[in-house]
N, C-alpha and C. Protein backbone atom coordinates (compact mmCIF):
# COMPACT_ATOMS: atom_id res chain seq x y z
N UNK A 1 -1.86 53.61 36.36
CA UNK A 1 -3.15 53.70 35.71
C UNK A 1 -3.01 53.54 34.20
N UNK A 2 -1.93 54.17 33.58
CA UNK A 2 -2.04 53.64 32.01
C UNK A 2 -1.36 52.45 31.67
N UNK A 3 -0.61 52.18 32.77
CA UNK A 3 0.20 50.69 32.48
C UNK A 3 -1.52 49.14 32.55
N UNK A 4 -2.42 49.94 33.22
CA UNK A 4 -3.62 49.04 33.68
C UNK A 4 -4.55 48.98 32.55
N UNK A 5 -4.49 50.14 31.48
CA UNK A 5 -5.32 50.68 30.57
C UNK A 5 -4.95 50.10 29.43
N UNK A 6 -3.72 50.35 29.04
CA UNK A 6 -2.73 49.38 28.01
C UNK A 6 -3.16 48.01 28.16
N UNK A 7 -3.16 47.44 29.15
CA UNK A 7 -3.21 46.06 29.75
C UNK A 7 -4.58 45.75 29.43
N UNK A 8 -5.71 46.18 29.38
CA UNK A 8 -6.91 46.13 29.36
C UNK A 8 -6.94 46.01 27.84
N UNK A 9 -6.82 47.52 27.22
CA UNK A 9 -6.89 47.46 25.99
C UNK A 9 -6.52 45.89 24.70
N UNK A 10 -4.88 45.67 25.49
CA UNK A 10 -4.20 44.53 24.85
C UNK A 10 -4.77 43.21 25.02
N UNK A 11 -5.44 43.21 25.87
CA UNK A 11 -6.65 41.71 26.33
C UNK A 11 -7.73 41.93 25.66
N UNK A 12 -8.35 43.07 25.63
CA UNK A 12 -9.47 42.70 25.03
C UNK A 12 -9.39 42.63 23.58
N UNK A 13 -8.45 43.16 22.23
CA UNK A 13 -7.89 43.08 21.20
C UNK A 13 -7.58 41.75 21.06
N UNK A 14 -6.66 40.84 21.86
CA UNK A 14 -6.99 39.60 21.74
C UNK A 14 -7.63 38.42 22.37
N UNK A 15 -8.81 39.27 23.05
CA UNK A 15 -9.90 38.49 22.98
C UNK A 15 -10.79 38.10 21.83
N UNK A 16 -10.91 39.80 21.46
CA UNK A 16 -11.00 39.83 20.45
C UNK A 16 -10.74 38.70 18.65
N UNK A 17 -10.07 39.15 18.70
CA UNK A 17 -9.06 38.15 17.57
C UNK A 17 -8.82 36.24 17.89
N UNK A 18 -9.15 36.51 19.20
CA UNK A 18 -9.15 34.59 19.39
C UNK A 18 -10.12 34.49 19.33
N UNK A 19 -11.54 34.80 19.61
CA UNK A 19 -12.74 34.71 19.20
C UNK A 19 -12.78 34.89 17.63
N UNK A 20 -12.85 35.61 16.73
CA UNK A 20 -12.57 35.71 15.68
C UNK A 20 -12.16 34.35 14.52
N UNK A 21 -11.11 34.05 15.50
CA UNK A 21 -10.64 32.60 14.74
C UNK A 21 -10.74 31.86 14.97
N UNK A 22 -11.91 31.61 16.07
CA UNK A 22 -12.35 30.39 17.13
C UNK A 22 -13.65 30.24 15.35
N UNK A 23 -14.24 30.96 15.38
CA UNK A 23 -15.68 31.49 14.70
C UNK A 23 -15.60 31.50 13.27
N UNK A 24 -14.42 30.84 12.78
CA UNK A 24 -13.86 30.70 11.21
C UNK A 24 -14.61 29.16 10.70
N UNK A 25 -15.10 29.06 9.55
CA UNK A 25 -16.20 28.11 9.11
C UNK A 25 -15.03 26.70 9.19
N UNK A 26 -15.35 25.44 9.15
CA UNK A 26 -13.99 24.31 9.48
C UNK A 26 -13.54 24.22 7.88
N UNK A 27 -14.10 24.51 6.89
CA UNK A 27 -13.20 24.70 5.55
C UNK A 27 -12.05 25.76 5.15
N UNK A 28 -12.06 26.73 6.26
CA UNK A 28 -11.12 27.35 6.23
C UNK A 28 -9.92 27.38 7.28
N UNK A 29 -10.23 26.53 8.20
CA UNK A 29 -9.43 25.92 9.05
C UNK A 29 -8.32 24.56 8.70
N UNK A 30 -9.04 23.98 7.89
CA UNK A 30 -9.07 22.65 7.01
C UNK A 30 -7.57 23.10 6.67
N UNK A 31 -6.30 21.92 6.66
CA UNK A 31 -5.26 22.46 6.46
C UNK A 31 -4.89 21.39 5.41
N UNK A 32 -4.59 21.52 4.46
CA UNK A 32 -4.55 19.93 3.40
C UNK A 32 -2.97 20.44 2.93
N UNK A 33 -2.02 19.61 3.51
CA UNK A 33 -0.96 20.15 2.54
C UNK A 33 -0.74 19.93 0.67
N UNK A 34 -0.81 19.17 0.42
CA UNK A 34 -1.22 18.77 -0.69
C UNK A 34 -1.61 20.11 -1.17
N UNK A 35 -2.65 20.56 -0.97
CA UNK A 35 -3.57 21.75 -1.78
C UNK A 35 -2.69 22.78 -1.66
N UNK A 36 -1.30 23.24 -0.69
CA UNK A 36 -0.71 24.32 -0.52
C UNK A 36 0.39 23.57 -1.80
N UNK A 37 0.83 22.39 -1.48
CA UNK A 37 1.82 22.41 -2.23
C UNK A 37 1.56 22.61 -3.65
N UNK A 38 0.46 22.21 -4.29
CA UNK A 38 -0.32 22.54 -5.67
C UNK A 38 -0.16 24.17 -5.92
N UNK A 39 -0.57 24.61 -5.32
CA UNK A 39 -1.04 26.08 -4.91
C UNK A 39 0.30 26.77 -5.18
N UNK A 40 1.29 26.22 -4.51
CA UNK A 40 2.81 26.86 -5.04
C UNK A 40 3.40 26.90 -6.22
N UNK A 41 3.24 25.64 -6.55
CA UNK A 41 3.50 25.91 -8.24
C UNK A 41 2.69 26.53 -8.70
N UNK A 42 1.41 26.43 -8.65
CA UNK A 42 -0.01 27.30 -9.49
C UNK A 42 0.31 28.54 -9.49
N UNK A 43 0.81 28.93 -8.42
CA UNK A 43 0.66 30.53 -8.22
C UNK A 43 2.18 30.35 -8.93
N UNK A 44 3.50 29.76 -9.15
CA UNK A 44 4.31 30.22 -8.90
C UNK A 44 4.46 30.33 -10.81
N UNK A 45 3.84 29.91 -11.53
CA UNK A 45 3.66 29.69 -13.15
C UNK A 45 2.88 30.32 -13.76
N UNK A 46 1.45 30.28 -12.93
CA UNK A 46 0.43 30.66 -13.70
C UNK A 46 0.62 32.61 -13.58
N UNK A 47 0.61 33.34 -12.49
CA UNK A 47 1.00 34.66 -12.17
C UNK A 47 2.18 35.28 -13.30
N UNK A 48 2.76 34.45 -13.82
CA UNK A 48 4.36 35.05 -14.30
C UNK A 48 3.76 35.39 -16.06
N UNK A 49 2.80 33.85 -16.43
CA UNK A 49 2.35 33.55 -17.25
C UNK A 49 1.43 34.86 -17.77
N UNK A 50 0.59 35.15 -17.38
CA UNK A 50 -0.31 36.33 -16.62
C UNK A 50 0.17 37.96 -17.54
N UNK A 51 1.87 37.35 -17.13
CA UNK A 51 2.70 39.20 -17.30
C UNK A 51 3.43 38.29 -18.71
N UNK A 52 2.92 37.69 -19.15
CA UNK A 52 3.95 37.17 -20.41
C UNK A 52 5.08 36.27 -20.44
N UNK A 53 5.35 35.59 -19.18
CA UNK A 53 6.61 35.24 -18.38
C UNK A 53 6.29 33.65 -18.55
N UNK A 54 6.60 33.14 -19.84
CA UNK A 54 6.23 31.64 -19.52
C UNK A 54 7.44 30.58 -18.92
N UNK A 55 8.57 31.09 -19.19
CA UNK A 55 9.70 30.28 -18.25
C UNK A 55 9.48 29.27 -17.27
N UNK A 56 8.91 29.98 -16.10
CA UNK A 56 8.63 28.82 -14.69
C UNK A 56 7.44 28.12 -15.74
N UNK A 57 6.46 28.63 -16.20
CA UNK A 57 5.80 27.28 -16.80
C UNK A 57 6.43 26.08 -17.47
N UNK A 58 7.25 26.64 -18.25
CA UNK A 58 7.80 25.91 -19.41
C UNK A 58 8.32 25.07 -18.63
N UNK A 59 9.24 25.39 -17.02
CA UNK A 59 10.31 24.96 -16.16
C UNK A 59 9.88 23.53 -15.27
N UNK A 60 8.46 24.29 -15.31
CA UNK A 60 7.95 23.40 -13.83
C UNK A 60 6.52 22.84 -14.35
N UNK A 61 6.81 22.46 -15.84
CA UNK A 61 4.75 21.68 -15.89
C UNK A 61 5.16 20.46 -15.91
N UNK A 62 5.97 20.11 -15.53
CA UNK A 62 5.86 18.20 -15.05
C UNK A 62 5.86 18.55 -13.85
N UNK A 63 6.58 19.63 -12.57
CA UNK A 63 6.14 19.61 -11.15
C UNK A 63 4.39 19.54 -10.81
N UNK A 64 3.85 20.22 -12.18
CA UNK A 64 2.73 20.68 -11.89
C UNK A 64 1.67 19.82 -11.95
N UNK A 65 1.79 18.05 -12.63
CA UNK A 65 1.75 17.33 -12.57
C UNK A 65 1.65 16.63 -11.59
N UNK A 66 2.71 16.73 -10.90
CA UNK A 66 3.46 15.63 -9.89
C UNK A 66 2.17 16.23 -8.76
N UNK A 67 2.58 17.34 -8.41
CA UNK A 67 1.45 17.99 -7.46
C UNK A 67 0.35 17.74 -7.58
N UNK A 68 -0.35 18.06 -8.98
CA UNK A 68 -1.68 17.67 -9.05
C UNK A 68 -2.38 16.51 -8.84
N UNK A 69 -1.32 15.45 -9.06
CA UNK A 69 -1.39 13.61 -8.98
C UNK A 69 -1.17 13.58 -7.67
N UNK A 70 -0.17 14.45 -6.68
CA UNK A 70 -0.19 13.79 -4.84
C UNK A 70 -1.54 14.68 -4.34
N UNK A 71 -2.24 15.40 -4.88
CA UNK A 71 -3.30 16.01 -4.31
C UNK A 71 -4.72 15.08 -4.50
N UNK A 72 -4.42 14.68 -5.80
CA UNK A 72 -5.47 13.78 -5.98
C UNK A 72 -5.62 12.73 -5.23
N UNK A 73 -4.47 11.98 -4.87
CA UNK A 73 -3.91 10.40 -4.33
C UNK A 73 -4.32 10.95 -2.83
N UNK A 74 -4.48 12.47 -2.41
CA UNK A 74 -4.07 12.52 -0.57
C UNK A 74 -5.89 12.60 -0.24
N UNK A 75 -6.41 12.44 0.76
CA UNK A 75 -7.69 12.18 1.95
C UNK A 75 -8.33 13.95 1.75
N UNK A 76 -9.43 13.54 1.39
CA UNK A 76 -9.99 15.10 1.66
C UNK A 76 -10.53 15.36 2.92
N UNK A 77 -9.97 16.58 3.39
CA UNK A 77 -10.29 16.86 4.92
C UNK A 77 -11.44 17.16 5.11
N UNK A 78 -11.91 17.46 6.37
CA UNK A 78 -13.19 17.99 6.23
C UNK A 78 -13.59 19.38 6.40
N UNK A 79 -14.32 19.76 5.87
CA UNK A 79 -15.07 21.03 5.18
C UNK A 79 -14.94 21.49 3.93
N UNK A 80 -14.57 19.55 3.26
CA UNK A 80 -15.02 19.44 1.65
C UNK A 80 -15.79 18.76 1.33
N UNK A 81 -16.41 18.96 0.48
CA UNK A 81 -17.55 17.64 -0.04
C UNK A 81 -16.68 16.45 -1.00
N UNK A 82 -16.42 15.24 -0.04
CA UNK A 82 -15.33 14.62 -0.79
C UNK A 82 -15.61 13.94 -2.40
N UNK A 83 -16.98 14.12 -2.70
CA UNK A 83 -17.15 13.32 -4.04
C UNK A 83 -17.39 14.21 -5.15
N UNK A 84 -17.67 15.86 -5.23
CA UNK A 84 -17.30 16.81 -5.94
C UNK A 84 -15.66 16.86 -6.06
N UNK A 85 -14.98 16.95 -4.92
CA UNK A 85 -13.88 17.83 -4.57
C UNK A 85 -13.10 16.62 -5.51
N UNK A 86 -13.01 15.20 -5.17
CA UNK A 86 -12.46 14.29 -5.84
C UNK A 86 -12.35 14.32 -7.81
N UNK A 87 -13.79 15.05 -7.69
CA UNK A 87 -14.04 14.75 -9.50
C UNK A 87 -13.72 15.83 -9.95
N UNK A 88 -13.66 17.21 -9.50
CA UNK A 88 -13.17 18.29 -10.05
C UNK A 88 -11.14 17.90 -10.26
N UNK A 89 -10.41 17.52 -8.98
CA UNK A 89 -9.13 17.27 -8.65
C UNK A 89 -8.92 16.09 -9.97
N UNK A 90 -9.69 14.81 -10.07
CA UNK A 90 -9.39 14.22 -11.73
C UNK A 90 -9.47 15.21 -12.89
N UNK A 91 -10.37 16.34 -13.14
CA UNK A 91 -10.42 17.21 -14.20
C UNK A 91 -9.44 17.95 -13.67
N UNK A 92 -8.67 18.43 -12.92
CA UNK A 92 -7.12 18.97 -12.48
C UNK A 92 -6.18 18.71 -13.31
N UNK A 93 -5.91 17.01 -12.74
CA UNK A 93 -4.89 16.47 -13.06
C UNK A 93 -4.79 16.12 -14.46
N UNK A 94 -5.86 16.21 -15.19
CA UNK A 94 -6.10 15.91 -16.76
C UNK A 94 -5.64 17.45 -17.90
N UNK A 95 -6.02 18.33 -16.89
CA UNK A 95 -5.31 19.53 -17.03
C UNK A 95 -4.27 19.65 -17.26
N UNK A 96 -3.46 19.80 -16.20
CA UNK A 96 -2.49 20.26 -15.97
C UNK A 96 -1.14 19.01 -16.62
N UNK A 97 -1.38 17.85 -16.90
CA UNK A 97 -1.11 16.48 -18.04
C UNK A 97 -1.59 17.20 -19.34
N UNK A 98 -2.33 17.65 -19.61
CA UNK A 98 -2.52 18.32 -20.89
C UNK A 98 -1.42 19.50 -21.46
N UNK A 99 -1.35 20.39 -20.03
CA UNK A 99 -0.39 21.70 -20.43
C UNK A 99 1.00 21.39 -20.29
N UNK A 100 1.48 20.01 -19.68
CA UNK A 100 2.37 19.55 -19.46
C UNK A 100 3.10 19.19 -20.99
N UNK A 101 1.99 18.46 -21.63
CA UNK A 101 1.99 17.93 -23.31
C UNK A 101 2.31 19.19 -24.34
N UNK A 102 1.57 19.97 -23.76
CA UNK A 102 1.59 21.52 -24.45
C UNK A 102 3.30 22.10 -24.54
N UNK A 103 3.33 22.15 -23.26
CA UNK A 103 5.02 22.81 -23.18
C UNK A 103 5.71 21.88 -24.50
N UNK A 104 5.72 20.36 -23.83
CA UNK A 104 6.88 19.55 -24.16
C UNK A 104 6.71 19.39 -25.86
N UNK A 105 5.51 19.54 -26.50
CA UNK A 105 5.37 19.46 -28.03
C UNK A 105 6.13 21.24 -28.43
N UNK A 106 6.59 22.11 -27.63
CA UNK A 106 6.85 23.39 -28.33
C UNK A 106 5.70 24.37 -28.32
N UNK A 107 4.23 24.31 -27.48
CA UNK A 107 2.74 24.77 -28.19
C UNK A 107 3.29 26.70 -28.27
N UNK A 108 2.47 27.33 -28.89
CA UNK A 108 2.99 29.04 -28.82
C UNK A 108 2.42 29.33 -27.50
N UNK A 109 2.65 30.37 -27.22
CA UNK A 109 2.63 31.31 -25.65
C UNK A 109 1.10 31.26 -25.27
N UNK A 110 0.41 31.55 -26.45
CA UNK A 110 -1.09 32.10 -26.27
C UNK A 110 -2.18 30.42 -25.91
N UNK A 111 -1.34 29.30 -26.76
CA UNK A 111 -1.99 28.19 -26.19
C UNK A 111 -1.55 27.85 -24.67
N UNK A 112 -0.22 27.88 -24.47
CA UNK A 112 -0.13 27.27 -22.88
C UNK A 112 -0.70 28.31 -21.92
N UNK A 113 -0.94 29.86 -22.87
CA UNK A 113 -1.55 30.21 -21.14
C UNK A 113 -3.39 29.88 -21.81
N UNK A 114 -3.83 29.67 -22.24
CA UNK A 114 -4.88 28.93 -22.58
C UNK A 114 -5.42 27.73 -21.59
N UNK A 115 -4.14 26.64 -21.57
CA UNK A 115 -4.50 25.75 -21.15
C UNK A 115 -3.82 25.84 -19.34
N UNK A 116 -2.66 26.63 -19.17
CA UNK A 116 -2.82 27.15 -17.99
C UNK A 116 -3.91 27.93 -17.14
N UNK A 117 -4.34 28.46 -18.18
CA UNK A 117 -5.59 29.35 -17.18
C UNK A 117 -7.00 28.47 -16.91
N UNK A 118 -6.58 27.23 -17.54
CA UNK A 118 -8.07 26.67 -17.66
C UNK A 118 -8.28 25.70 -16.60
N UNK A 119 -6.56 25.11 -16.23
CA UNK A 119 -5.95 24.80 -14.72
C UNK A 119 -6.60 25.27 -13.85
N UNK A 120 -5.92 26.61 -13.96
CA UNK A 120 -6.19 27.80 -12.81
C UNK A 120 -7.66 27.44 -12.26
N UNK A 121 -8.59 28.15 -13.46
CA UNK A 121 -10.33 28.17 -13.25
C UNK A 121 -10.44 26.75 -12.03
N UNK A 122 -10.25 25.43 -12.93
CA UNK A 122 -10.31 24.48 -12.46
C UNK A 122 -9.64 24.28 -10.46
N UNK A 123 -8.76 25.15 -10.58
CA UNK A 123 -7.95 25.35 -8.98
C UNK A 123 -8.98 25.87 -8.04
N UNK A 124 -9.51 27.01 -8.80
CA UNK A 124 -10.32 27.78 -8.15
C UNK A 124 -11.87 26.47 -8.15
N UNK A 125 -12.39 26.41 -8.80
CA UNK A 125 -13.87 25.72 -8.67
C UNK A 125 -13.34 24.90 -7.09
N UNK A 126 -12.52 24.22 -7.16
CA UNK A 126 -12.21 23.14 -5.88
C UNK A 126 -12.27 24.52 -4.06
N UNK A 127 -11.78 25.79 -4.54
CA UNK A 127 -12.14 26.69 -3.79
C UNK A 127 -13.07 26.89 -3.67
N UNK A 128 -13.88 27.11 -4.30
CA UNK A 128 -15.52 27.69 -4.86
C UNK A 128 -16.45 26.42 -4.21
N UNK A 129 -16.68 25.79 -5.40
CA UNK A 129 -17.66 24.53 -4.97
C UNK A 129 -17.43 23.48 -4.08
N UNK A 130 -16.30 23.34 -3.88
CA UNK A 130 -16.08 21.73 -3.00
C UNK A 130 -16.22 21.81 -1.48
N UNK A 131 -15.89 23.02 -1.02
CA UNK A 131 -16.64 23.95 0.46
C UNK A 131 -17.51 23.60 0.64
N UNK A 132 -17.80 22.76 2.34
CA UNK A 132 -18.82 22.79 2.50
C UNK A 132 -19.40 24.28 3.19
């Protein structure tokens, strides 16, 4: 009887939970690698930047580049609006080519996270607005 109860319980929990993620909007299903690989450097520079830590920026703003240019170049999936999502991703890549310029001229701490955070914003709007 509790081996039947357990058994019950554990089915309906993931009935539960597969319904759940059956019922997820298709923009969050939407798997774009591109946007993860962006997303790794973003998080992996801009966060450090954040605590004063400009190193990985300084290290990795031509990766951040490179990423931002194969995200732009890759197919927007669907549960984006592809002609926002496209024109925000050019104001990206103009970005993040900007903070790239920033590092490599020497700029002080307080401009690259300036122009890092303005990346960032820009990362996020493509979260925000480009959803359908």
């Amino acid at each position: 009887m509790k081996k039947l109860f357990f058994q019950l319980i554990s089915l309906t929990v993931l009935a539960f939970f597969t319904t759940t993620a059956d019922a997820q909007p298709t923009a969050k299903k939407a798997s774009w690698k591109e946007m993860h690989d962006f997303h790794e450097v973003m998080s992996g520079t801009f966060h450090p930047a954040e605590e004063k830590n400009f190193a990985p920026l300084k290290e990795k703003s031509g990766m951040l580049v490179e990423r931002a240019k194969a995200w732009e170049k890759s197919a927007v999936p669907a549960g984006y609006k592809p002609e926002i999502t496209k024109e925000v991703l050019k104001r990206l890549v103009k970005q993040c080519k900007t903070v790239d310029k920033m590092v490599k001229k020497g700029k002080s701490d307080d401009a690259l996270f300036a122009g890092i955070n303005k990346a960032h914003d820009i990362f996020h709007e493509i979260m925000e607005k480009c959803r359908e």
